[in-house]
Every structure is written in structure tokens, then in C-alpha cells.
PDB file of N, CA and C in Angstrom:
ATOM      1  N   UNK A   1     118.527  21.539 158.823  1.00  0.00           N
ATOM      2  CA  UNK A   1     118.012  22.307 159.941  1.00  0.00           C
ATOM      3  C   UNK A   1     116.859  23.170 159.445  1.00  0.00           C
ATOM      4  N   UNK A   2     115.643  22.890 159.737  1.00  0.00           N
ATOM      5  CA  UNK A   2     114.531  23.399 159.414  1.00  0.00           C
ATOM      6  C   UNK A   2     114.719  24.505 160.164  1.00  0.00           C
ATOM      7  N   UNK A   3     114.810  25.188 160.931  1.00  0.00           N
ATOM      8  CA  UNK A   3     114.441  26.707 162.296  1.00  0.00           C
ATOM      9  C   UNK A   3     115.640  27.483 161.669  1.00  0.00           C
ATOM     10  N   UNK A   4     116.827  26.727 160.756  1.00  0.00           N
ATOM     11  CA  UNK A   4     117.319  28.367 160.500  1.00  0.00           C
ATOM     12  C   UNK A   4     116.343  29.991 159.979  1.00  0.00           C
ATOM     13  N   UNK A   5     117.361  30.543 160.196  1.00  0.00           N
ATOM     14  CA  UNK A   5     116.955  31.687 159.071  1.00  0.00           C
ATOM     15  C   UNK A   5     117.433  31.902 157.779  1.00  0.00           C
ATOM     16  N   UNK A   6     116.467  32.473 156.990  1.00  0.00           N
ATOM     17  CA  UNK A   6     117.119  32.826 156.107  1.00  0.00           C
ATOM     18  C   UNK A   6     118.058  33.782 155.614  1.00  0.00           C
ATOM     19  N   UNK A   7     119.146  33.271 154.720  1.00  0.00           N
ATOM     20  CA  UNK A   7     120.240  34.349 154.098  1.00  0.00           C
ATOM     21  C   UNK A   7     119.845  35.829 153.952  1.00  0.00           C
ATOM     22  N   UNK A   8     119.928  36.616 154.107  1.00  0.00           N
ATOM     23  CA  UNK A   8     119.998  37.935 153.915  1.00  0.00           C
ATOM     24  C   UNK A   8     120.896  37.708 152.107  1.00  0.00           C
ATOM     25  N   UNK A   9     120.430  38.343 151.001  1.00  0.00           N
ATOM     26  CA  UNK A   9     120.984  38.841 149.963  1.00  0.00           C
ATOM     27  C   UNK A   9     120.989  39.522 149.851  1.00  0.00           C
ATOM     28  N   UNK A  10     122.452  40.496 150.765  1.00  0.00           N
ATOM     29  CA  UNK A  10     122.817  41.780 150.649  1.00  0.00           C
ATOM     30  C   UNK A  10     123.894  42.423 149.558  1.00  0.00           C
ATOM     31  N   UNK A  11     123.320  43.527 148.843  1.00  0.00           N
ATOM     32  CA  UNK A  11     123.865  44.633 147.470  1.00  0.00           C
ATOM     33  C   UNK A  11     124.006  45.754 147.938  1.00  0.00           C
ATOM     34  N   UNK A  12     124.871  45.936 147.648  1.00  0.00           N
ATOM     35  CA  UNK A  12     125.430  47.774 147.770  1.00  0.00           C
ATOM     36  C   UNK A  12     124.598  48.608 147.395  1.00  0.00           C
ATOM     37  N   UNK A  13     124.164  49.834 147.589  1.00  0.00           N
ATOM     38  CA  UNK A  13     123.213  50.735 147.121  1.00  0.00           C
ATOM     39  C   UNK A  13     122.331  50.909 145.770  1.00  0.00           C
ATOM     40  N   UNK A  14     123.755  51.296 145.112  1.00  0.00           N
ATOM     41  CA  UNK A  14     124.080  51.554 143.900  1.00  0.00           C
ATOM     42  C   UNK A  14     122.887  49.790 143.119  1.00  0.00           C
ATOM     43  N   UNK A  15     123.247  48.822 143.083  1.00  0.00           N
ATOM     44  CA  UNK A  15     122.097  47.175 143.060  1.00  0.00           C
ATOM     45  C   UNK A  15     121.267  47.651 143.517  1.00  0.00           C
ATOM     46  N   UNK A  16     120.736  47.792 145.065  1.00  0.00           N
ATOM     47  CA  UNK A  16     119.380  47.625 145.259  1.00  0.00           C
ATOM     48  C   UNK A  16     118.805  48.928 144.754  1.00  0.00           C
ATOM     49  N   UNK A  17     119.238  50.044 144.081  1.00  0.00           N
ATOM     50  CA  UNK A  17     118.035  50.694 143.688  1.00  0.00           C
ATOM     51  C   UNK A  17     118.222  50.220 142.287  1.00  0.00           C
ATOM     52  N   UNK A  18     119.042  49.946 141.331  1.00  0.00           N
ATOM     53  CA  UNK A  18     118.721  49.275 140.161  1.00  0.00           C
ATOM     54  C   UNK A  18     117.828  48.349 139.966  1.00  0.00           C
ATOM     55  N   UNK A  19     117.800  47.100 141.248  1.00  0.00           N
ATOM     56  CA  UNK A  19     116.596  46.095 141.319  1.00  0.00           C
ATOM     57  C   UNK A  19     115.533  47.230 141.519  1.00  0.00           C
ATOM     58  N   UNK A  20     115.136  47.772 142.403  1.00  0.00           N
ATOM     59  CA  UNK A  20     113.828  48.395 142.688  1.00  0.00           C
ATOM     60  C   UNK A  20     113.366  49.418 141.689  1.00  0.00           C
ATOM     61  N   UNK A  21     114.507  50.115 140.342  1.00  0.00           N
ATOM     62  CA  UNK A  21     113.920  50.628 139.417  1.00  0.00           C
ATOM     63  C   UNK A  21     113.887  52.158 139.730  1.00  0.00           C
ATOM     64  N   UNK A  22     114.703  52.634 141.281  1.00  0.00           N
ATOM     65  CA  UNK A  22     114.793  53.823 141.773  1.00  0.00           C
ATOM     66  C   UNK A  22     115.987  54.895 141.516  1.00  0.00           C
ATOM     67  N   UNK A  23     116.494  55.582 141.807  1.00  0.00           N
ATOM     68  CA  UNK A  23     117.629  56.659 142.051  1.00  0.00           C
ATOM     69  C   UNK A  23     118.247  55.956 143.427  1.00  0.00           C
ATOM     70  N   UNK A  24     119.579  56.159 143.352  1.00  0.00           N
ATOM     71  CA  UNK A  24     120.531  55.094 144.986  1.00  0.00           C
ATOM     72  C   UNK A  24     119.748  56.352 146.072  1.00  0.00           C
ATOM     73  N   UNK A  25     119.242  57.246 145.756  1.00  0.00           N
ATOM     74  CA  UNK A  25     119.041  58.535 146.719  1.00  0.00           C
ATOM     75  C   UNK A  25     117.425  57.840 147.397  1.00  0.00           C
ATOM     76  N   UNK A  26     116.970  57.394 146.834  1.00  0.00           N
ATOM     77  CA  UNK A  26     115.737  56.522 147.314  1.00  0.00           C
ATOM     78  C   UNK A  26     116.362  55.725 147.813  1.00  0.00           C
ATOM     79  N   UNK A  27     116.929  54.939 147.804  1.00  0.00           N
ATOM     80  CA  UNK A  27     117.008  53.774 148.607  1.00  0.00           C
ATOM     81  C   UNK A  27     117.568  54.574 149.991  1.00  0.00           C
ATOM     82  N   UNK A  28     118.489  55.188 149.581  1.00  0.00           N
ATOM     83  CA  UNK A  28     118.992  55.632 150.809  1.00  0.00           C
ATOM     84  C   UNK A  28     117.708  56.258 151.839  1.00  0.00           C
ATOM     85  N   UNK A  29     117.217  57.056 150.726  1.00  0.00           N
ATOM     86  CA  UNK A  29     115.994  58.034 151.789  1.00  0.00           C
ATOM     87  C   UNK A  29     115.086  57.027 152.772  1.00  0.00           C
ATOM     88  N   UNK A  30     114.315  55.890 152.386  1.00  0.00           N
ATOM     89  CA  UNK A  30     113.731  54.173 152.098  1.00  0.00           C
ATOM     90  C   UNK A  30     114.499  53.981 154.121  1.00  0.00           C
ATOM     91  N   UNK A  31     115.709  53.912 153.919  1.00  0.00           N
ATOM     92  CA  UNK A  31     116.997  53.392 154.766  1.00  0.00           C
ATOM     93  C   UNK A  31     116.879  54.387 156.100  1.00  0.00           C
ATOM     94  N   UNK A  32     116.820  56.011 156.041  1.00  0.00           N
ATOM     95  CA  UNK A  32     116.789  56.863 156.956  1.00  0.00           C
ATOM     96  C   UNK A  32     115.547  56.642 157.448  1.00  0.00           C
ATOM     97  N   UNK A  33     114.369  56.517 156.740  1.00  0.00           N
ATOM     98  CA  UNK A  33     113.050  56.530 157.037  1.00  0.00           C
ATOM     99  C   UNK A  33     112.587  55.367 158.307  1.00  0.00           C
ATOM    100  N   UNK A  34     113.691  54.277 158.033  1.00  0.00           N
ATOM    101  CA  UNK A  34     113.396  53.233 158.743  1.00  0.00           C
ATOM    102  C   UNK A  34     112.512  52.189 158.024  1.00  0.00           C
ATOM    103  N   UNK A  35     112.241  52.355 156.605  1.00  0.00           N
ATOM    104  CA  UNK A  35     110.871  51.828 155.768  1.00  0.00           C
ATOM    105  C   UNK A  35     112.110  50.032 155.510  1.00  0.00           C
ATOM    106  N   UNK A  36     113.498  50.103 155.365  1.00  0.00           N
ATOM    107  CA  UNK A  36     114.299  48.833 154.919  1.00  0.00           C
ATOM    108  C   UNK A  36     115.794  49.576 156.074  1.00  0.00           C
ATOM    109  N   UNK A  37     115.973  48.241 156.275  1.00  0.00           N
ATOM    110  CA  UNK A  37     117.041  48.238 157.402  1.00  0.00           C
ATOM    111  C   UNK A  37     118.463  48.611 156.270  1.00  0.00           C
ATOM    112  N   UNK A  38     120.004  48.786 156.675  1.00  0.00           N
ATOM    113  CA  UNK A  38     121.010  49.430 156.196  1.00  0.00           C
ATOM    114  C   UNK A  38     121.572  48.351 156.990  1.00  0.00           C
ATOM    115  N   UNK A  39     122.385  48.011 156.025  1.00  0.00           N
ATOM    116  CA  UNK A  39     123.661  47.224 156.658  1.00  0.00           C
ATOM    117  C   UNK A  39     124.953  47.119 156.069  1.00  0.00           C
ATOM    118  N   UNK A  40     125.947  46.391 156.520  1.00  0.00           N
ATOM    119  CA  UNK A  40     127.346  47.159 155.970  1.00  0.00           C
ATOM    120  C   UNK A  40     127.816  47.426 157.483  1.00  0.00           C
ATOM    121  N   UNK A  41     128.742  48.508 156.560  1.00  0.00           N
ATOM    122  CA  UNK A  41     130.077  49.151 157.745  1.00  0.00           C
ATOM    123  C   UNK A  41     129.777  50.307 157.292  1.00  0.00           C
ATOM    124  N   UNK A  42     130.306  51.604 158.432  1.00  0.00           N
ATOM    125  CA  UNK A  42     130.609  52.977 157.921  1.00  0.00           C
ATOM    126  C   UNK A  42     131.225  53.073 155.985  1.00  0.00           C
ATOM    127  N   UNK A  43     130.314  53.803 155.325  1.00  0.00           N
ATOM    128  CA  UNK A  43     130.827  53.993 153.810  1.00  0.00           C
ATOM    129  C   UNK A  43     130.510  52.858 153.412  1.00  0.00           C
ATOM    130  N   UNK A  44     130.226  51.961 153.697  1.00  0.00           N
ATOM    131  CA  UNK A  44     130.039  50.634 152.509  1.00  0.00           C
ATOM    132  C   UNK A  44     128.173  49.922 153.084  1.00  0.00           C
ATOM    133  N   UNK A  45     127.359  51.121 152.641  1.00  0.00           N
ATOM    134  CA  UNK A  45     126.667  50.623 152.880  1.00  0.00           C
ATOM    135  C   UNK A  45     125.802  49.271 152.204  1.00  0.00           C
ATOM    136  N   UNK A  46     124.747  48.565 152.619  1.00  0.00           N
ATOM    137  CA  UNK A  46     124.382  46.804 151.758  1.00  0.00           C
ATOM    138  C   UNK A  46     122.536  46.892 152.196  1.00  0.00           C
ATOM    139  N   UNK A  47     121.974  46.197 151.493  1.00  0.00           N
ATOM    140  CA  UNK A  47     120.822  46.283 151.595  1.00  0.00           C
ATOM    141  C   UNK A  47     119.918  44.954 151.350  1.00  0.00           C
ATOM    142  N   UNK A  48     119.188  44.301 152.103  1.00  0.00           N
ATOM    143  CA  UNK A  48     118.606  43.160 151.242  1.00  0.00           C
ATOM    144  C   UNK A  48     117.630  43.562 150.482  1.00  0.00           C
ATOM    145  N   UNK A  49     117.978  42.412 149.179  1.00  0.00           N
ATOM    146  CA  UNK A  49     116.997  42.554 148.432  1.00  0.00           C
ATOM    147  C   UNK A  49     115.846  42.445 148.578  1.00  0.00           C
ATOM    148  N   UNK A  50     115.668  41.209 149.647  1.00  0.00           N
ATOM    149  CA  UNK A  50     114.525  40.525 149.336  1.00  0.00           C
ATOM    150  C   UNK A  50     113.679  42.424 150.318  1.00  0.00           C
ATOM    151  N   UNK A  51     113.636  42.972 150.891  1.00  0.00           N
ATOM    152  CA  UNK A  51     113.626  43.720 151.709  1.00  0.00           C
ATOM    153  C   UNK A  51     113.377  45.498 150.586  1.00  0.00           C
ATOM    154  N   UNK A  52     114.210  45.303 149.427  1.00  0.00           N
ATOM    155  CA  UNK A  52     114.131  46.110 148.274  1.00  0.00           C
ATOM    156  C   UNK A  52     113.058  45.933 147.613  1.00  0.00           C
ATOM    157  N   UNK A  53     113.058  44.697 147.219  1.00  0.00           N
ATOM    158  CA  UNK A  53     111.651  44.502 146.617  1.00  0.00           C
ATOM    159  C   UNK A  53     110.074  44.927 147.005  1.00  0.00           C
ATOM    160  N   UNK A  54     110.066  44.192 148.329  1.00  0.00           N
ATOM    161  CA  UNK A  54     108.947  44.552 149.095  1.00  0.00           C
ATOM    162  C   UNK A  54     108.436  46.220 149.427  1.00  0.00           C
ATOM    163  N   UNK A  55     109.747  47.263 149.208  1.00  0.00           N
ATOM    164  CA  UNK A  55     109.382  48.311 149.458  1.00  0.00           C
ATOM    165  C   UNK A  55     108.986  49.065 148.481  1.00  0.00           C
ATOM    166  N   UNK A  56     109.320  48.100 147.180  1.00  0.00           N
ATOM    167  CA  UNK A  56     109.498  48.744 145.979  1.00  0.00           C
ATOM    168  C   UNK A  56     107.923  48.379 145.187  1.00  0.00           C
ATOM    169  N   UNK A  57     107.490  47.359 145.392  1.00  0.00           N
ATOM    170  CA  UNK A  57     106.655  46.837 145.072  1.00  0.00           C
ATOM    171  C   UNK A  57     105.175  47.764 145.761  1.00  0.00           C
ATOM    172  N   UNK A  58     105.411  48.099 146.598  1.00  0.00           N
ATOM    173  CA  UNK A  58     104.667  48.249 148.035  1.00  0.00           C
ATOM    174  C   UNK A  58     104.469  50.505 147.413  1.00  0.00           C
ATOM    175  N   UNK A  59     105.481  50.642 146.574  1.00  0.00           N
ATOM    176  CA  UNK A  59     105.440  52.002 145.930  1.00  0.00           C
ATOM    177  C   UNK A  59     104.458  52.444 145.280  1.00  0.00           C
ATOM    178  N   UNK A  60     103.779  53.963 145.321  1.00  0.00           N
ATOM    179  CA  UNK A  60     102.676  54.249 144.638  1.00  0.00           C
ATOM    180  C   UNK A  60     103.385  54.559 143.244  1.00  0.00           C
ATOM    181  N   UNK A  61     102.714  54.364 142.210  1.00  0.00           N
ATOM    182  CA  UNK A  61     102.918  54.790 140.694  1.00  0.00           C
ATOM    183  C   UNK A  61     102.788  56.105 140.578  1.00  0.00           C
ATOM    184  N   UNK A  62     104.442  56.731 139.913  1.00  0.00           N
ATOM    185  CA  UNK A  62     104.525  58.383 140.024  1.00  0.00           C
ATOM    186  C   UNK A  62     102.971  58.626 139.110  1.00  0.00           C
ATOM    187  N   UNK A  63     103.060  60.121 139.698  1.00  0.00           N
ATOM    188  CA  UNK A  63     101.818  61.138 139.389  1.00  0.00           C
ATOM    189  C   UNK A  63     101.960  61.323 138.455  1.00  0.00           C
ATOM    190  N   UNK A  64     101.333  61.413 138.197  1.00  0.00           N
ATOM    191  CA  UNK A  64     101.205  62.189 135.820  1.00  0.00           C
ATOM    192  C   UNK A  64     100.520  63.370 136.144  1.00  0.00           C
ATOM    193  N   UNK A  65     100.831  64.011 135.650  1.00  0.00           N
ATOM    194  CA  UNK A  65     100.587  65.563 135.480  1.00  0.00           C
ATOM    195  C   UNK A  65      99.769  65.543 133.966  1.00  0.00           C
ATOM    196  N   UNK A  66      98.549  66.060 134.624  1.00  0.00           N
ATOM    197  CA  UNK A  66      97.743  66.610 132.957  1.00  0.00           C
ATOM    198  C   UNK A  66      97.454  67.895 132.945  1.00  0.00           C
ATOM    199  N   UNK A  67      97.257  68.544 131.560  1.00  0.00           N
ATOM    200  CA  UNK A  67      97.145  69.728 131.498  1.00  0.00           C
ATOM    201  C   UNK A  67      95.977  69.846 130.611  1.00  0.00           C
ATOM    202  N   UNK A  68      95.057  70.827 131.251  1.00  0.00           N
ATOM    203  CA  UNK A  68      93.952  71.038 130.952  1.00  0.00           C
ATOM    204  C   UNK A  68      93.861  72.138 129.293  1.00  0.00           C
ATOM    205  N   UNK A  69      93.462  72.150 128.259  1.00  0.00           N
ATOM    206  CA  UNK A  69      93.504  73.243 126.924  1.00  0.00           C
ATOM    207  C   UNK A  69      91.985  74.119 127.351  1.00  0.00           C
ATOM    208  N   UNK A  70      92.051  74.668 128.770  1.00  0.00           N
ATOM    209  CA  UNK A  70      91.138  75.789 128.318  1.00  0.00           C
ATOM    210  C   UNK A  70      91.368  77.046 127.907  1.00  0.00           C
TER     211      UNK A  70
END
């Protein structure tokens, strides 16, 4: 069947911010924002990856802080 959809590869929090390289508090924040959908049940929340990636990828590179010796 060509017109399915594809699988959702859904991970518990705790996975998709390990794939994306984040704190689970990002993903979650990511999830409230509306930026990646939340799925699961009450307390067991799941996340797709493929959906982790893209947001993760899609992330600006933290700020570096320089300090000037005048």
C-alpha cells in the first residue's frame, strides 16, 4: 500500500532529548511551545523522533560568551 502513512517512532522524553543532545526540560518546553507534538497518555509522555530531530537540527548553536582584557 503505497498512500499509507508513515510510523510515528515514538520515545519517552527522557530518549528524545538524548537523541536531540538537549536537557528532557527542552523537549518538554519544544512540546508546550507547540514547536513538536506530545503524545502518550497523562504521565507517560512519547515523542517522535523523526519530529526531535528536525527541531533539533533546526536549533541555533548556544552563545559563547567572550570577555574582553581591557
Amino acid at each position: 500500500m503505497s498512500g499509507a502513512l508513515p510510523r510515528r517512532r515514538l520515545v519517552p522524553t527522557e530518549v528524545a532529548a538524548l537523541a536531540a543532545g538537549v536537557p528532557a526540560a527542552t523537549v518538554r518546553k519544544w512540546a508546550s511551545r507547540g514547536r513538536i507534538r506530545r503524545y502518550g497518555r497523562p504521565g507517560r509522555a512519547e515523542y517522535d523522533l523523526d519530529e526531535v530531530f528536525t527541531i533539533a537540527s533546526a536549533k541555533p548553536p548556544p552563545a559563547h560568551t567572550t570577555h574582553s582584557s581591557n
